[in-house]
Protein backbone atom coordinates (compact mmCIF):
# COMPACT_ATOMS: atom_id res chain seq x y z
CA UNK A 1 29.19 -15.19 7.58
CA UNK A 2 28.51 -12.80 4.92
CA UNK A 3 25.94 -14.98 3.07
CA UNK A 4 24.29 -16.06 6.71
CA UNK A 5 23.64 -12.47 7.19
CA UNK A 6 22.62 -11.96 3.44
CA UNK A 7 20.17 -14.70 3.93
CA UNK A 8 18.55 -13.08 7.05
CA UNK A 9 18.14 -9.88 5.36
CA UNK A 10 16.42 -11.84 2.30
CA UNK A 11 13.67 -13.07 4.69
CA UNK A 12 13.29 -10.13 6.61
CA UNK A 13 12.71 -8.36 3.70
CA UNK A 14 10.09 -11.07 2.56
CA UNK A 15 8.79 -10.98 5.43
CA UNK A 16 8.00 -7.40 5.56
CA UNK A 17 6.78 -7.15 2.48
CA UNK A 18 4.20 -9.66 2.73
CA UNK A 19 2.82 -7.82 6.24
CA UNK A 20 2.93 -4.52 3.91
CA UNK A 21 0.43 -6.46 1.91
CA UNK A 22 -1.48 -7.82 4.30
CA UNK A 23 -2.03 -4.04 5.77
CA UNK A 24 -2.52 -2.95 2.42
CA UNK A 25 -5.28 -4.74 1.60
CA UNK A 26 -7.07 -4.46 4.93
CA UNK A 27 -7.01 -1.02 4.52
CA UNK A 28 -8.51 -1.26 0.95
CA UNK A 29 -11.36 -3.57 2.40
CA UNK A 30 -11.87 -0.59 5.41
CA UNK A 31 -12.04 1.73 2.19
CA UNK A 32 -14.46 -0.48 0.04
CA UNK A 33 -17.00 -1.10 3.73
CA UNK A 34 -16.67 3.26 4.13
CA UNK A 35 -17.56 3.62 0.43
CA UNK A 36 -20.45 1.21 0.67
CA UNK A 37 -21.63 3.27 3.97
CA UNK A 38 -21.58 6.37 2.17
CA UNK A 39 -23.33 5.31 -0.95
CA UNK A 40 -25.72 3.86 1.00
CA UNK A 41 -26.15 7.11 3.06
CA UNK A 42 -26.10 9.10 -0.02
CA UNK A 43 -23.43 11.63 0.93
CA UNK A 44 -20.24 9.96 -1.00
CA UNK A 45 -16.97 12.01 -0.77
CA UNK A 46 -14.73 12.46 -3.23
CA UNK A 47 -11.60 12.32 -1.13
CA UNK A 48 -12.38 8.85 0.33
CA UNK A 49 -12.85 7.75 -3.52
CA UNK A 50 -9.34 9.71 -4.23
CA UNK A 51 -7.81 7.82 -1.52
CA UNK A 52 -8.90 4.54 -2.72
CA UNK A 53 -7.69 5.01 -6.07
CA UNK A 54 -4.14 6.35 -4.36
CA UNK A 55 -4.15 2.91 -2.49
CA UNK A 56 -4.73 0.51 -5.16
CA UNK A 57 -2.95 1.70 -8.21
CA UNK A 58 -0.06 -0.28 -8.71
CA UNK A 59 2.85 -0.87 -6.90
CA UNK A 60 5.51 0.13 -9.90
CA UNK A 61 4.20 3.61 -9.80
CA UNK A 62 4.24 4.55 -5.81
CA UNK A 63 7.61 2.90 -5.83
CA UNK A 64 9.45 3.18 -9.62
CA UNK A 65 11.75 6.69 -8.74
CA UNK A 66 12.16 6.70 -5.01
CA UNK A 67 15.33 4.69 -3.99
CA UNK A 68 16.78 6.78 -6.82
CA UNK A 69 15.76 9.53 -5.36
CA UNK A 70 13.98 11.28 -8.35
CA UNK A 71 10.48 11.10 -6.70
CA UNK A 72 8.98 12.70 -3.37
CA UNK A 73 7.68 10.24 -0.98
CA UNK A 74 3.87 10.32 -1.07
């Protein structure tokens, strides 16, 4: 029973990783389309730049400390 449940928990995790992905990166397209809009509007802001660069950097530094509980959550 135990490794039935195990197993369930091992694709639900998959699973909602890969959706955390998929959000991810459609939220980094959204970014990339406002950027474009701005540029081509001339009027740029930094903080939509400083969020882009918050999305994408990688995953082992948003995530490295927190289940230990040495890092706030962003």
């Amino acid at each position: 029973m135990v490794g039935v449940i195990k197993k369930e928990v091992s694709q639900m995790t998959k699973y909602y990783l890969k959706m955390d992905n998929i959000m991810k990166n459609m939220f980094v397209v959204a970014l990339n389309d406002e950027l474009q809009a701005q540029n081509e509007q001339d009027e740029c802001l930094e903080e939509t730049k400083a969020l882009l660069k918050k999305v994408i950097r990688p995953r082992s530094e948003t995530t490295a400390d927190y289940s230990r509980g040495t890092k706030a959550d962003p």
